[in-house]
C-alpha atoms as a PDB file:
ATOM      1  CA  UNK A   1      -7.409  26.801   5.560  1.00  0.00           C
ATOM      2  CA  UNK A   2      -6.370  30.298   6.071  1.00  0.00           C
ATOM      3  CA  UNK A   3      -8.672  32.148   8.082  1.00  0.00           C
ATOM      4  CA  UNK A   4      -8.482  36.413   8.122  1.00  0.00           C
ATOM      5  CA  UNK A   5      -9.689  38.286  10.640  1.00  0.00           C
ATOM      6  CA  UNK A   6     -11.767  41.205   9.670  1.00  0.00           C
ATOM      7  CA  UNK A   7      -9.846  44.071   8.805  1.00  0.00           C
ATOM      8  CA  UNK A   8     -10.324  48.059   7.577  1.00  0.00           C
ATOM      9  CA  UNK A   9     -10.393  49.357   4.777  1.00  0.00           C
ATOM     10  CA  UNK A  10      -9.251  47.301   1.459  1.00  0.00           C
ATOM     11  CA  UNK A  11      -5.194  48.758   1.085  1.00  0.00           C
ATOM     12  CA  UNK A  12      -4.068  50.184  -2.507  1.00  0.00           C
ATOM     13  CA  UNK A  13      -2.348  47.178  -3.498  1.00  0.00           C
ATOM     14  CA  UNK A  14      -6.271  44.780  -3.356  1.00  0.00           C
ATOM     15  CA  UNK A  15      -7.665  47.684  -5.548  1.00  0.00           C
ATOM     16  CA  UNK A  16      -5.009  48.164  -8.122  1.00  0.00           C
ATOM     17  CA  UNK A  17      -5.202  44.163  -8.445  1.00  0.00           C
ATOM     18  CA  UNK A  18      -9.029  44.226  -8.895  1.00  0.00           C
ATOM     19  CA  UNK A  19      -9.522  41.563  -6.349  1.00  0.00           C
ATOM     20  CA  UNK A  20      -8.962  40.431  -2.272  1.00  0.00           C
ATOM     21  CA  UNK A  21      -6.510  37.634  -2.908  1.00  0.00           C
ATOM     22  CA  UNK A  22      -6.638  36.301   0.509  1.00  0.00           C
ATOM     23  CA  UNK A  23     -10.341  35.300   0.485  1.00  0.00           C
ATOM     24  CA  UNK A  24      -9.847  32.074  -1.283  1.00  0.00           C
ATOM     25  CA  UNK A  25      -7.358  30.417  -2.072  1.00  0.00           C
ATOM     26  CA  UNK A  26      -6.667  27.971  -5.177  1.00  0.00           C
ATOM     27  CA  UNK A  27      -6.738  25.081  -3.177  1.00  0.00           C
ATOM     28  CA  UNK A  28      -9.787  25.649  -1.890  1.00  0.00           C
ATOM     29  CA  UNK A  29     -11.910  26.104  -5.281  1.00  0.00           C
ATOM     30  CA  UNK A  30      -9.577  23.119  -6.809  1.00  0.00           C
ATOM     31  CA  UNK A  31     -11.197  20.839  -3.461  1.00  0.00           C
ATOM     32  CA  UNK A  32     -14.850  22.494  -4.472  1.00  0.00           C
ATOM     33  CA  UNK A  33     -14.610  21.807  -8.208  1.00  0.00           C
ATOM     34  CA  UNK A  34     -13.317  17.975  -7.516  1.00  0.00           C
ATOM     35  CA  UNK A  35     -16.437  17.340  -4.757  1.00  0.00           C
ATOM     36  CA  UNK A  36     -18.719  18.802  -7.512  1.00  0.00           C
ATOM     37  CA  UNK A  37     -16.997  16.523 -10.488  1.00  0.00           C
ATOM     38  CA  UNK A  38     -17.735  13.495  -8.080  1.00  0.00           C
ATOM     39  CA  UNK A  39     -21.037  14.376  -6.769  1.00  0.00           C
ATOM     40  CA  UNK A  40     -22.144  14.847 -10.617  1.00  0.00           C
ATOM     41  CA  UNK A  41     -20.757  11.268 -11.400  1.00  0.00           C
ATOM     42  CA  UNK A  42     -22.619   9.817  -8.556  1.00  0.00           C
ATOM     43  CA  UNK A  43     -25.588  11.497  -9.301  1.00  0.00           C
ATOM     44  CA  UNK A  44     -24.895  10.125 -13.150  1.00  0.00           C
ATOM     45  CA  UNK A  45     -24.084   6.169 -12.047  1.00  0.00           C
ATOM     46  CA  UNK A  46     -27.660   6.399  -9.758  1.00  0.00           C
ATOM     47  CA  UNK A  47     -29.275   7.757 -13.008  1.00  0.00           C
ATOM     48  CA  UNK A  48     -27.844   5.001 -14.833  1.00  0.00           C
ATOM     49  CA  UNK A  49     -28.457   2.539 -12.425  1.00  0.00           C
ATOM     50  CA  UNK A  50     -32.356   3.287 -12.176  1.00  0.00           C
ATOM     51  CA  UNK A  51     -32.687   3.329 -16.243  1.00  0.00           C
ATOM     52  CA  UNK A  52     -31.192  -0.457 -16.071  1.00  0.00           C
ATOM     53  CA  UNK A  53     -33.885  -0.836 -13.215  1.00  0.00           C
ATOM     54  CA  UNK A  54     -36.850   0.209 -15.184  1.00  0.00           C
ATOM     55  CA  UNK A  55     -35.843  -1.455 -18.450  1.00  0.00           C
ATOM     56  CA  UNK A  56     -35.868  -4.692 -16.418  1.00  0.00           C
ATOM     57  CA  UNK A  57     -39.227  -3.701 -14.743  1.00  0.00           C
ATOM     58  CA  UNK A  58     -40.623  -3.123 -18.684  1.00  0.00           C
ATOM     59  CA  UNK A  59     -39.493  -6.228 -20.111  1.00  0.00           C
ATOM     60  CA  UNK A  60     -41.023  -8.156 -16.979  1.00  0.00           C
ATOM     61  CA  UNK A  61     -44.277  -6.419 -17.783  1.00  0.00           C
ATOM     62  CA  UNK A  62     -44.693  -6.523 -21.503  1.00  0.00           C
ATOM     63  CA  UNK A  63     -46.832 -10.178 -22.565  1.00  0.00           C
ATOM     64  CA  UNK A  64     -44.870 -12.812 -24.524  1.00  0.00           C
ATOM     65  CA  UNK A  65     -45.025 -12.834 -28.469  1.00  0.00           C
ATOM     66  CA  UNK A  66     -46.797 -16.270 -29.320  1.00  0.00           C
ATOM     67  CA  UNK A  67     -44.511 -17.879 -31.477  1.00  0.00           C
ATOM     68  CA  UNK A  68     -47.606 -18.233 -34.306  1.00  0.00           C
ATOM     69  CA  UNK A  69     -47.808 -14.266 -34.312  1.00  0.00           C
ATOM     70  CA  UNK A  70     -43.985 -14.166 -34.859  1.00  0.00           C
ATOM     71  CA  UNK A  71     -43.831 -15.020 -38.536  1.00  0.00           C
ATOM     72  CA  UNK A  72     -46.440 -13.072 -39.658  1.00  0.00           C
ATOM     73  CA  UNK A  73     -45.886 -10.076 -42.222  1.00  0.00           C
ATOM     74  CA  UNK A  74     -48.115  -7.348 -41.222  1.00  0.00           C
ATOM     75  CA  UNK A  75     -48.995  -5.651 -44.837  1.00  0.00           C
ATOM     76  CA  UNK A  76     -49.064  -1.526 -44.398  1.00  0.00           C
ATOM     77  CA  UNK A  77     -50.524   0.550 -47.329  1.00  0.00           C
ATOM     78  CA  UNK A  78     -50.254   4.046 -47.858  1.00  0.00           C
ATOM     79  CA  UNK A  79     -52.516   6.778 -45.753  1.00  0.00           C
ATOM     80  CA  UNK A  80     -55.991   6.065 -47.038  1.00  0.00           C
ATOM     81  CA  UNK A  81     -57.020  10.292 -47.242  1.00  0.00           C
ATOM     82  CA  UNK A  82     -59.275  12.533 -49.019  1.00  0.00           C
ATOM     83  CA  UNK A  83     -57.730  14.615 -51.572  1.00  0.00           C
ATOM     84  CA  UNK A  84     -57.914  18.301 -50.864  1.00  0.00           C
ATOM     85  CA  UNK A  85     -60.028  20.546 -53.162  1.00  0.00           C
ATOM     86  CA  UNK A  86     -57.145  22.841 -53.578  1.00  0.00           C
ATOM     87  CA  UNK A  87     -55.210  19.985 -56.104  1.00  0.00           C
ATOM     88  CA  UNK A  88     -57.462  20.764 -58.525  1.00  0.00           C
ATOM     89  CA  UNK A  89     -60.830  19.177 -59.713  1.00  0.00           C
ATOM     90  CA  UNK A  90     -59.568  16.854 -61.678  1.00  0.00           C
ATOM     91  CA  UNK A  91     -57.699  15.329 -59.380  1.00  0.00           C
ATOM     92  CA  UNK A  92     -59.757  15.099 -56.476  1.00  0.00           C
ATOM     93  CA  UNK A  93     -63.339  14.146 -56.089  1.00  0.00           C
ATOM     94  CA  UNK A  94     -65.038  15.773 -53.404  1.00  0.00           C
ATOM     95  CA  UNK A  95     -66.432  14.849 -50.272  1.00  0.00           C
ATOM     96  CA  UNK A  96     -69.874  15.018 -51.593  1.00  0.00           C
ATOM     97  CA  UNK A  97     -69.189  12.993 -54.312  1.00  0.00           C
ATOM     98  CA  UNK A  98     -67.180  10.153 -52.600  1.00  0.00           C
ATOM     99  CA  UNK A  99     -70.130  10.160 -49.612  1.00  0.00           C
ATOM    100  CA  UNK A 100     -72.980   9.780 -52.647  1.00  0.00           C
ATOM    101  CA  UNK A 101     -70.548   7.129 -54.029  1.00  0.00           C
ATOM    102  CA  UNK A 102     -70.913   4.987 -50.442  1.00  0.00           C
ATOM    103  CA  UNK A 103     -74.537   5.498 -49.906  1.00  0.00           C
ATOM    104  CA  UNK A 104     -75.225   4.693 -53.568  1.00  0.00           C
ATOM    105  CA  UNK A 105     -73.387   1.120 -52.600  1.00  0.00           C
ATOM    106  CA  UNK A 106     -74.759   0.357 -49.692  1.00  0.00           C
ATOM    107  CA  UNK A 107     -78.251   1.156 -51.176  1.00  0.00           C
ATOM    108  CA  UNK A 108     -77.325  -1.060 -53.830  1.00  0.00           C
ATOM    109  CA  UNK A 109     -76.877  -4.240 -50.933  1.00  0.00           C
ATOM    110  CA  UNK A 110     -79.829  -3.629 -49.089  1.00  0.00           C
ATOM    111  CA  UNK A 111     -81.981  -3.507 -52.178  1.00  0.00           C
ATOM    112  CA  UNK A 112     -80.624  -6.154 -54.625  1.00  0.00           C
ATOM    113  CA  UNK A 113     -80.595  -9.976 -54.522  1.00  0.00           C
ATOM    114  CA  UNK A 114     -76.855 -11.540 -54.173  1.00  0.00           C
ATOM    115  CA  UNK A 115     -74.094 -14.104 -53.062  1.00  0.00           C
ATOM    116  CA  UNK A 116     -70.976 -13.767 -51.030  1.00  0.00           C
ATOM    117  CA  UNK A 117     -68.051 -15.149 -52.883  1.00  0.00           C
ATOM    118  CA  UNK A 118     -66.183 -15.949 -50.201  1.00  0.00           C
ATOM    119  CA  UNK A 119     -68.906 -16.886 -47.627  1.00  0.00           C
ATOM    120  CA  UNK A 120     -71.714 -18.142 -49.914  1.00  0.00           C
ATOM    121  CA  UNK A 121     -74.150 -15.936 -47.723  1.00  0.00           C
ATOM    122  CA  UNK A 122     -76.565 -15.447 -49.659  1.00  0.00           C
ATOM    123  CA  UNK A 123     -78.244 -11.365 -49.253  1.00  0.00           C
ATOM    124  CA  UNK A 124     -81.960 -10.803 -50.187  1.00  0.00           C
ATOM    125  CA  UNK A 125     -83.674  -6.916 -50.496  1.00  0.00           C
ATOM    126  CA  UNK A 126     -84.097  -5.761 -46.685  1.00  0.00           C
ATOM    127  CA  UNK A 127     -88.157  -5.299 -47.619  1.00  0.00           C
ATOM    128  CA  UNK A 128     -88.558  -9.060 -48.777  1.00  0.00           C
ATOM    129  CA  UNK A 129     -86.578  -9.969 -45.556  1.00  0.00           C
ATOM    130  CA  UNK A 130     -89.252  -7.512 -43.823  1.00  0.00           C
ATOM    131  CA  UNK A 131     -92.016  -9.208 -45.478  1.00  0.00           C
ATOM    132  CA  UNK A 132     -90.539 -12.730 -44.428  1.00  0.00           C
ATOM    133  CA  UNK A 133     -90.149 -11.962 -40.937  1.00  0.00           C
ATOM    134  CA  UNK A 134     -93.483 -10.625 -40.403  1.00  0.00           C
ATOM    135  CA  UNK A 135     -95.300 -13.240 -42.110  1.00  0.00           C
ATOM    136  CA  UNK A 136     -93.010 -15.742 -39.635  1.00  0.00           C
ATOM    137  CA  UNK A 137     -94.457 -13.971 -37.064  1.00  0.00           C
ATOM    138  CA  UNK A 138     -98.304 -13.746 -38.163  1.00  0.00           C
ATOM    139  CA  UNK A 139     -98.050 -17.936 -38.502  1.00  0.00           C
ATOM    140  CA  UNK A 140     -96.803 -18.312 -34.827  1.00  0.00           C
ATOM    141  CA  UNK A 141     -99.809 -18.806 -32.590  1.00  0.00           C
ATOM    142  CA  UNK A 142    -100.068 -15.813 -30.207  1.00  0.00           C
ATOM    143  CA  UNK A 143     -98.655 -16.675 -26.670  1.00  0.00           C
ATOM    144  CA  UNK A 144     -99.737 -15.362 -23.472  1.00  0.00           C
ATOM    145  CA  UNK A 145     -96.908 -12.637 -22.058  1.00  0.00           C
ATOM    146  CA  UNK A 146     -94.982 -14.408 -18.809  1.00  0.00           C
ATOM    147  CA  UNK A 147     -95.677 -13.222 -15.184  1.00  0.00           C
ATOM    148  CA  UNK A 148     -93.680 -10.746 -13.962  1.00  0.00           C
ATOM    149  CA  UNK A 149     -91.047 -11.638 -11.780  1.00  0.00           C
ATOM    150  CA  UNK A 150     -92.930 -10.802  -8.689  1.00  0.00           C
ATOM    151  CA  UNK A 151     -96.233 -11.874  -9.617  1.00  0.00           C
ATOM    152  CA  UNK A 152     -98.591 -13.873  -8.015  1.00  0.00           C
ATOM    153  CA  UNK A 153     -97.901 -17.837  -7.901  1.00  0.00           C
END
């Protein structure tokens, strides 16, 4: 490299050209551009290089499909959501509605007599079952309550 010594005063000719000229020199920035160009690619391969890594480190990880959960179709249906009050009464029912609409059913189980279609459970009205478990309970003989666990032996 060319190294310049220190000198006065910049002469007429490095101001009318805008510019010292003998600061650096092409060769020099051509040598610092290539170093960056490879440093960037090495810097790119590592990246690279570590992705492949971790990908391999995933797959190792993640549990094995059983082959009986393979073949099975997974049905999606739409979003199941409320329909905004903005659409327009008709349209929509409101919350109040739809939340009289579930307790009204599940009133309608716990107070009616019925049978499971697909279970043949049979349901009975929760007071009869009340009625039935207490009068279990009155038959049974009374027992005495069991020592405490550090009681006397």
């Amino acid at each position: 490299m060319h190294e310049s010594a220190p000198q006065g005063p910049p002469s007429a000719e490095t101001i009318a050209r805008g510019h010292e000229s003998s600061v650096i020199g092409l060769r020099g920035f051509v040598v610092f551009l290539g170093y960056l160009v490879l440093l960037g690619a090495i810097v790119c391969m590592a990246m690279w290089g570590m992705l492949l890594g971790l990908q391999k480190f995933t797959a190792r990880k993640d549990p094995t499909i059983s082959p009986l959960a393979e073949h099975q179709q997974i049905q999606v249906s739409g979003p199941l959501l409320q329909p905004s009050k903005a659409q327009g009464e008709g349209k929509a029912a409101t919350e109040e509605q739809d939340l009289r609409k579930l307790r009204d059913a599940e009133d309608h189980v716990l107070t009616t007599y019925g049978l499971d279609p697909k279970t043949g459970a049979a349901r009975i009205p929760i007071e009869r079952a009340m009625e039935i478990i207490l009068r279990q309970q009155n038959a049974q003989p009374a027992t005495r309550p069991s020592q405490p666990a550090g009681g006397a032996r």
